[in-house]
N, C-alpha and C. Protein backbone atom coordinates (compact mmCIF):
# COMPACT_ATOMS: atom_id res chain seq x y z
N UNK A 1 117.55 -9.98 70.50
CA UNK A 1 118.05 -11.34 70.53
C UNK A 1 119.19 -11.44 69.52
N UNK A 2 120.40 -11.97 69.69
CA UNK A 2 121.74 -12.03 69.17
C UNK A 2 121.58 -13.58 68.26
N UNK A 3 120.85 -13.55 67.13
CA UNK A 3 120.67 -14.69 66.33
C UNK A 3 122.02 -14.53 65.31
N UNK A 4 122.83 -13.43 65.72
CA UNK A 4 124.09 -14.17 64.43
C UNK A 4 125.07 -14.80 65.44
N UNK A 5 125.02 -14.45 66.94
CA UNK A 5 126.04 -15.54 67.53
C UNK A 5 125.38 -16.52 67.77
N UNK A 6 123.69 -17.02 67.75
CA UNK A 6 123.32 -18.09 67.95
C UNK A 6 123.61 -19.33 66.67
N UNK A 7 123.04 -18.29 65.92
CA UNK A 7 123.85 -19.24 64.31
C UNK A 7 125.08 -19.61 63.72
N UNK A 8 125.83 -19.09 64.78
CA UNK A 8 127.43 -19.60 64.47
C UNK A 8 127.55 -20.95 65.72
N UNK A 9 126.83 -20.93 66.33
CA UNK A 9 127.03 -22.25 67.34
C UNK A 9 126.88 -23.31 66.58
N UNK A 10 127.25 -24.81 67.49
CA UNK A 10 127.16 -26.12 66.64
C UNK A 10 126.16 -26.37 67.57
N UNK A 11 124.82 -26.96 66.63
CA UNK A 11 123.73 -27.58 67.60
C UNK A 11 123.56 -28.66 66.99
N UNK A 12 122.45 -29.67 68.04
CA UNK A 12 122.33 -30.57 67.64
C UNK A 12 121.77 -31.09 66.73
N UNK A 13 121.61 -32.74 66.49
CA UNK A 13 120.80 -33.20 65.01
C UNK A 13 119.35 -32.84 65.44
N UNK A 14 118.44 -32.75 66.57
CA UNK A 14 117.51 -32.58 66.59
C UNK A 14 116.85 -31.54 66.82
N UNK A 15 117.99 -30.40 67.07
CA UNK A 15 117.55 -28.77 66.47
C UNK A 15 116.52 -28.28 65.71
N UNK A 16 115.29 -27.89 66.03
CA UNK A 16 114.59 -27.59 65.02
C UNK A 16 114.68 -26.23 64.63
N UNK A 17 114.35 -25.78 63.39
CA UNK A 17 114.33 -24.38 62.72
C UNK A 17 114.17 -23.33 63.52
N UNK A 18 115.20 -22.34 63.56
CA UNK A 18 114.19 -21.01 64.63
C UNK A 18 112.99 -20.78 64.42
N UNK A 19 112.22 -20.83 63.23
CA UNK A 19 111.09 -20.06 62.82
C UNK A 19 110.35 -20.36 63.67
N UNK A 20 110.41 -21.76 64.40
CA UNK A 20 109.36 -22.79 64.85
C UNK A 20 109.15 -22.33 66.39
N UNK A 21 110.46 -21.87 66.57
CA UNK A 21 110.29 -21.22 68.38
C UNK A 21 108.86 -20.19 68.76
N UNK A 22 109.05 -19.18 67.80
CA UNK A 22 107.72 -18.17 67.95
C UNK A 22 106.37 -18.89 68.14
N UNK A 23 106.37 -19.64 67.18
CA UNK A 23 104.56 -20.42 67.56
C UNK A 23 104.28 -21.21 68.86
N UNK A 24 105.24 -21.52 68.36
CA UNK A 24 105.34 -22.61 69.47
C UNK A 24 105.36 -22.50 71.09
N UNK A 25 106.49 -21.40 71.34
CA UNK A 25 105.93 -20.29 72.77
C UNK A 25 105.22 -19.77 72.74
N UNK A 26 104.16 -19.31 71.71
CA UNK A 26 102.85 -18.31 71.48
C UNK A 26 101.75 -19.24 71.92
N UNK A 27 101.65 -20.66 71.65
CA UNK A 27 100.93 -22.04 72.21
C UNK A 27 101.35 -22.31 73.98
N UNK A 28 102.63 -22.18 73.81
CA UNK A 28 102.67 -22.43 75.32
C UNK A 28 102.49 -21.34 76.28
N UNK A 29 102.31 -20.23 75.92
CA UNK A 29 102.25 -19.01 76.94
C UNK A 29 100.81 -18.81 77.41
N UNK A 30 100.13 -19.52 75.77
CA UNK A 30 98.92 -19.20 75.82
C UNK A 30 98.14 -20.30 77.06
N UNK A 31 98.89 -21.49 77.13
CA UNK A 31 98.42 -22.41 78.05
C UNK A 31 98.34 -21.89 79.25
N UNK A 32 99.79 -21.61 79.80
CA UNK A 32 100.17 -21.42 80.92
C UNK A 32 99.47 -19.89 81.20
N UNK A 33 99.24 -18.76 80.77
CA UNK A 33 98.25 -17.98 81.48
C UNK A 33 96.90 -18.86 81.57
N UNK A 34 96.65 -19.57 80.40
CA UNK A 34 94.96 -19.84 81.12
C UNK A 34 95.16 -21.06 82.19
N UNK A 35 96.50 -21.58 82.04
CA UNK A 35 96.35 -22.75 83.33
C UNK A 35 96.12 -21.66 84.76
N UNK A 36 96.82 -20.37 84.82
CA UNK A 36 96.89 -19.84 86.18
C UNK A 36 96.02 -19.14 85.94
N UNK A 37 95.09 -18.71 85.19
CA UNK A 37 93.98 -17.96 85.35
C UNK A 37 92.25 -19.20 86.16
N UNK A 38 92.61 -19.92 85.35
CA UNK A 38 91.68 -21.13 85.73
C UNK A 38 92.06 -21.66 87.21
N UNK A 39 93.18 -21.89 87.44
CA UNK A 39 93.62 -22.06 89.03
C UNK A 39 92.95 -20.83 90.08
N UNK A 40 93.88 -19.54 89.32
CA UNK A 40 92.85 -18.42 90.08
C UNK A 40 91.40 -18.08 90.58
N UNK A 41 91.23 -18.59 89.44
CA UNK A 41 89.42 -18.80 89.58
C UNK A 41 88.68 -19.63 89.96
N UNK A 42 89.29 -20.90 90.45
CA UNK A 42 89.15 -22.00 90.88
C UNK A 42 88.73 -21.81 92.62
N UNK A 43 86.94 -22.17 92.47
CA UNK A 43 86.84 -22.06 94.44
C UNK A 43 87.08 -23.53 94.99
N UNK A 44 87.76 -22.52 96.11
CA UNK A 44 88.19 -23.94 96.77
C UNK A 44 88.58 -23.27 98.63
N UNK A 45 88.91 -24.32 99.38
CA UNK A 45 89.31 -23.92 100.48
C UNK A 45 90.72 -24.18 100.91
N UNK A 46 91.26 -24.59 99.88
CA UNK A 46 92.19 -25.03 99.81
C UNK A 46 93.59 -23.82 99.07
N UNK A 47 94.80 -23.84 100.48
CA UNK A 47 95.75 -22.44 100.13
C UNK A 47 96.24 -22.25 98.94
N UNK A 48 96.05 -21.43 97.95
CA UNK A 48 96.38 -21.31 96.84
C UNK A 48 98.48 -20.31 96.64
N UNK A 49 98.49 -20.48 97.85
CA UNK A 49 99.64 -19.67 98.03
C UNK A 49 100.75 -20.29 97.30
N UNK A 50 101.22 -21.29 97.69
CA UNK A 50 102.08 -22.12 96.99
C UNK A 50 101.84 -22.59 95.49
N UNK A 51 101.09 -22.46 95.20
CA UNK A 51 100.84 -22.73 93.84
C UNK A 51 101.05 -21.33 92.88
N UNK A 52 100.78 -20.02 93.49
CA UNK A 52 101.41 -18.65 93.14
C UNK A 52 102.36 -18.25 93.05
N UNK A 53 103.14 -18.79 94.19
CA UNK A 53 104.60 -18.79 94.57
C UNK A 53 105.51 -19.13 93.46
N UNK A 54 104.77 -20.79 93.58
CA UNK A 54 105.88 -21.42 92.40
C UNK A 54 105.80 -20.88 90.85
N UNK A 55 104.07 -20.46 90.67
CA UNK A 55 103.90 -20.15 89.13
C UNK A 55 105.00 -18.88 89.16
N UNK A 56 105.22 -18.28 89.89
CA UNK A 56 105.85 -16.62 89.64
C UNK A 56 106.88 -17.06 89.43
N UNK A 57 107.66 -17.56 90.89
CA UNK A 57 109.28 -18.37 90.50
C UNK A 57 109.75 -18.72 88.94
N UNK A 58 108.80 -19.90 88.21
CA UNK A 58 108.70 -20.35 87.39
C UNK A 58 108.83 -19.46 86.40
N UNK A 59 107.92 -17.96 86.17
CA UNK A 59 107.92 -17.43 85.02
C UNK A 59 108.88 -16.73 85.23
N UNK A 60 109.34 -15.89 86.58
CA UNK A 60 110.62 -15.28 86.65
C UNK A 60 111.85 -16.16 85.83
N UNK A 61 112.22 -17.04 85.87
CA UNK A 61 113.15 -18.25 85.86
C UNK A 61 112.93 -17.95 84.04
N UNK A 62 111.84 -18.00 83.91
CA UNK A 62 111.21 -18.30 81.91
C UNK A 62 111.91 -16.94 81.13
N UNK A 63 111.19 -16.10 81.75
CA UNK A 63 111.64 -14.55 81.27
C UNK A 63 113.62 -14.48 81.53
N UNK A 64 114.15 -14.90 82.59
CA UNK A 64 115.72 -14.80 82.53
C UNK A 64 116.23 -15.67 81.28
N UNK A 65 115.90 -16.90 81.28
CA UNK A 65 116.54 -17.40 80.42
C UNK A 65 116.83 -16.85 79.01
N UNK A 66 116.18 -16.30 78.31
CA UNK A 66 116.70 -15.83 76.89
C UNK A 66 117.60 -14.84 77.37
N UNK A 67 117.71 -13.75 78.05
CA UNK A 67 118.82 -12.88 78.08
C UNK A 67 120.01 -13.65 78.40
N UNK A 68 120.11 -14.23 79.43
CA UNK A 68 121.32 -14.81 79.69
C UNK A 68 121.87 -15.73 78.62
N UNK A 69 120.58 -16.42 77.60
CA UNK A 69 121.65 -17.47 76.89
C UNK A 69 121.78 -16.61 75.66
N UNK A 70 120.96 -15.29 75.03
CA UNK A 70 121.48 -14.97 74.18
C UNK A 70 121.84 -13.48 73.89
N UNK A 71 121.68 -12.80 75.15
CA UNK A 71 122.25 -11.60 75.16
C UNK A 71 123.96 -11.63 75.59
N UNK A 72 124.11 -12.35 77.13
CA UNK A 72 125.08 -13.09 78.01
C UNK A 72 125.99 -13.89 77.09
N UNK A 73 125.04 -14.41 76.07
CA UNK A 73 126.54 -15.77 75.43
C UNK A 73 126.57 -16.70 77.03
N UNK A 74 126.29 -16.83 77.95
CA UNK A 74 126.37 -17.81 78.82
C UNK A 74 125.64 -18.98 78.79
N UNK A 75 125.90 -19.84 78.19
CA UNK A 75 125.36 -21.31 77.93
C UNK A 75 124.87 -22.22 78.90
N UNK A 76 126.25 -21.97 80.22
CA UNK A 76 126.15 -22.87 81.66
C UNK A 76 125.18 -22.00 82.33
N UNK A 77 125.57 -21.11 82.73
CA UNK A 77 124.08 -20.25 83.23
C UNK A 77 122.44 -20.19 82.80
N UNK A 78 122.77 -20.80 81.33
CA UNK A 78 121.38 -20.15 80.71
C UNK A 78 121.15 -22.19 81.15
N UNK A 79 122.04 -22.64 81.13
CA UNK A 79 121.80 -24.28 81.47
C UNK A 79 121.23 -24.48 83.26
N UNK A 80 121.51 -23.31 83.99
CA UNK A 80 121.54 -23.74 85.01
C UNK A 80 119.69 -23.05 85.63
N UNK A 81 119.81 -22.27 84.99
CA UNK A 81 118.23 -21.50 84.84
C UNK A 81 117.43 -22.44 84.67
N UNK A 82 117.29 -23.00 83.82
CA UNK A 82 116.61 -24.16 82.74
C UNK A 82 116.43 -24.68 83.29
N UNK A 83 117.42 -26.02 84.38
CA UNK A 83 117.14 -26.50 84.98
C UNK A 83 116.25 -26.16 86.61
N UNK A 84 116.77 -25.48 87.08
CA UNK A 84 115.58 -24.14 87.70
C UNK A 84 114.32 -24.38 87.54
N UNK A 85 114.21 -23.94 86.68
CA UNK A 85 112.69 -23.85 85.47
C UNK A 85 112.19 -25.20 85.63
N UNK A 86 112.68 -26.11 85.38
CA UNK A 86 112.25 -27.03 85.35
C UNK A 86 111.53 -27.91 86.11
N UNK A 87 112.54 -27.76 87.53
CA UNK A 87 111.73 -27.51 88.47
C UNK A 87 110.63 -27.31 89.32
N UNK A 88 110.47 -25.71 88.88
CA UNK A 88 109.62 -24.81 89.53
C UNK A 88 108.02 -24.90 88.89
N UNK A 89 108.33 -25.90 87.16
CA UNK A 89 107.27 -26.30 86.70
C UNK A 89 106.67 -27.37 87.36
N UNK A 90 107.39 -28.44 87.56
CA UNK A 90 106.79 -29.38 88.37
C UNK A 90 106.33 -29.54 89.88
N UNK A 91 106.69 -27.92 90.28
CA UNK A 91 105.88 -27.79 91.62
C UNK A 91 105.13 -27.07 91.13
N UNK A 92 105.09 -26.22 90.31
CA UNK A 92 103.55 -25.37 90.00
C UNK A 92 102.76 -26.51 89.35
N UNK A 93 102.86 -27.60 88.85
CA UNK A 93 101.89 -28.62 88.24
C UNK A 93 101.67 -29.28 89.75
N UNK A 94 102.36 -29.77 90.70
CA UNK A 94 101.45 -30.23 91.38
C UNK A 94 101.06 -29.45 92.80
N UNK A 95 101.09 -28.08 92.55
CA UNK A 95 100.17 -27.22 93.12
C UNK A 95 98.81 -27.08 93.01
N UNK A 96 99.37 -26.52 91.30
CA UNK A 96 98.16 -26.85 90.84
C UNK A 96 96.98 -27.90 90.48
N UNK A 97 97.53 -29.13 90.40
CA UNK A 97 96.79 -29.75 90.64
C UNK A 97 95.87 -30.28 91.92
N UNK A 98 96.81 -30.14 93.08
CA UNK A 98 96.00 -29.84 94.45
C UNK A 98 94.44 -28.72 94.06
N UNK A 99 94.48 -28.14 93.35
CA UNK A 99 93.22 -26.88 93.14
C UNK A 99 92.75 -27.41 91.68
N UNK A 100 93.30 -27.38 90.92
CA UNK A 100 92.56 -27.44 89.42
C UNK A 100 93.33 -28.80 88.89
N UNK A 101 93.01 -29.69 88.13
CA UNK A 101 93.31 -30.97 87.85
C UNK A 101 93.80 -30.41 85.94
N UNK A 102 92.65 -29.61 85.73
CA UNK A 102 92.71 -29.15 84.30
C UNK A 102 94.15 -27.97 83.98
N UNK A 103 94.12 -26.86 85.24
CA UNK A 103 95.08 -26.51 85.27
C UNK A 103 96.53 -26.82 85.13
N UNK A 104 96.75 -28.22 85.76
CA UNK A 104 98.16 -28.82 85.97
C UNK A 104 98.20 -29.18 84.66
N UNK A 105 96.62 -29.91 84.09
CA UNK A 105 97.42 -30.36 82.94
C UNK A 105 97.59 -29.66 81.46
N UNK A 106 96.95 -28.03 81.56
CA UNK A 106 97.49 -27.31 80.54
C UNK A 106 99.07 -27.55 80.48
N UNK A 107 99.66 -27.65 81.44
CA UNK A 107 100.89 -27.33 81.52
C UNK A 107 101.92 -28.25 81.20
N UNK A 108 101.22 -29.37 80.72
CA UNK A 108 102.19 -30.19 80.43
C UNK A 108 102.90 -30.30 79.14
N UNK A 109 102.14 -29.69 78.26
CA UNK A 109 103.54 -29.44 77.19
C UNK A 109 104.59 -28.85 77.16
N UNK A 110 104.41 -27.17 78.06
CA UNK A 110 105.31 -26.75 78.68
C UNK A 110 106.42 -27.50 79.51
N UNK A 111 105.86 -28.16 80.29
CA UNK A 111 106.76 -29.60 80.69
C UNK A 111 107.45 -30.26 79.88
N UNK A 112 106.72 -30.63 79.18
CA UNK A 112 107.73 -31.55 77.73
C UNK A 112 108.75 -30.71 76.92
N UNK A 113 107.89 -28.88 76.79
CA UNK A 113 109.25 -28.21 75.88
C UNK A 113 109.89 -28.33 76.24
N UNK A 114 110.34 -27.57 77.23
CA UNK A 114 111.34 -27.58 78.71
C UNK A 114 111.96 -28.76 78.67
N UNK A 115 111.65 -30.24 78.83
CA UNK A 115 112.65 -30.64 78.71
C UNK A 115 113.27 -31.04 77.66
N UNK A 116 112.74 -30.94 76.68
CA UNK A 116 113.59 -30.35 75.17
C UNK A 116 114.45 -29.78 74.97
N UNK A 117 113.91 -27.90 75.28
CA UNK A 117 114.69 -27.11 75.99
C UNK A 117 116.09 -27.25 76.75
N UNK A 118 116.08 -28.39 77.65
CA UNK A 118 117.22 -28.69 78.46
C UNK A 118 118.35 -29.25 77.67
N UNK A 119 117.99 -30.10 76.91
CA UNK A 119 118.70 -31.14 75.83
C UNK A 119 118.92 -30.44 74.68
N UNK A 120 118.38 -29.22 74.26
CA UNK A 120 119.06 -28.48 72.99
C UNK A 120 120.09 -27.84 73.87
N UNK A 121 119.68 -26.87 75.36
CA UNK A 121 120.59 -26.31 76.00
C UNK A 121 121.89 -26.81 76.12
N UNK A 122 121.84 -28.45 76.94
CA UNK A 122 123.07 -29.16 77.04
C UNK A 122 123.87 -29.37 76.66
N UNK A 123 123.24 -29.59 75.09
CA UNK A 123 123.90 -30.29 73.88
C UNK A 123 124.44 -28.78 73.18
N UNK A 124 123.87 -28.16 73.15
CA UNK A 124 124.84 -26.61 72.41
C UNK A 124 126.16 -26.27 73.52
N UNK A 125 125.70 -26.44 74.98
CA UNK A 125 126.80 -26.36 75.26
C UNK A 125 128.34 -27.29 75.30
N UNK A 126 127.51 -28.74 75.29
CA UNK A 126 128.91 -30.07 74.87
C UNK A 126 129.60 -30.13 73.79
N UNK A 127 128.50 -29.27 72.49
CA UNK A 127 129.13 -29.15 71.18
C UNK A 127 129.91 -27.80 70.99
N UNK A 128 130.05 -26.84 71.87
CA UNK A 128 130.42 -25.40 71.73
C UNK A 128 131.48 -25.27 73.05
């Protein structure tokens, strides 16, 4: 990860500390496997396909974003992912909630980073 060209960018006032990123995805990763493990395990008769679909989309989409915004230096791209992502969360939440009710709602902080996420994204790129 390229943290001396990230630290030469202008971000915003509500930027929080890098340090804070690590825990903080270490909380949300931890959700989101047990939201799709609990979905997985969840009996039901009901097609679980689409709700797989989107979780994969979704993490594919999760895993691109850091290379592109800080290997790439591409800001609009790593903006356009994001929004992607964003997305693909709110059809895997109400996939999942079609099957697991508890599942969808691990996921909602992930929801809320994300759109955090979007608004530090935006804003580094309006200020840069």
């Amino acid at each position: 990860m390229d943290l001396n060209w990230y630290n030469t960018l202008n971000k915003p006032l509500l930027n929080p500390p890098s340090w804070i990123f690590a825990p903080v995805w270490g909380v949300i990763y931890t959700l989101i496997f047990l939201a799709f493990f609990i979905f997985m395990l969840t009996q039901t008769d009901k097609n679980k396909k689409s709700g797989v679909i989107f979780f994969l989309v979704q993490l594919l989409l999760n895993f691109c974003w850091s290379p592109v915004f800080f290997y790439m230096h591409n800001i609009l791209l790593s903006l356009i992912i994001i929004i992607l992502l964003l997305i693909f969360i709110i059809l895997t939440i109400i996939s999942f909630y079609k099957i697991s009710k508890i599942s969808s709602y691990l996921l909602i902080p992930y929801l809320i980073w994300i759109c955090f996420a979007i608004y530090l994204n935006f804003t580094i790129m309006m200020l840069n």
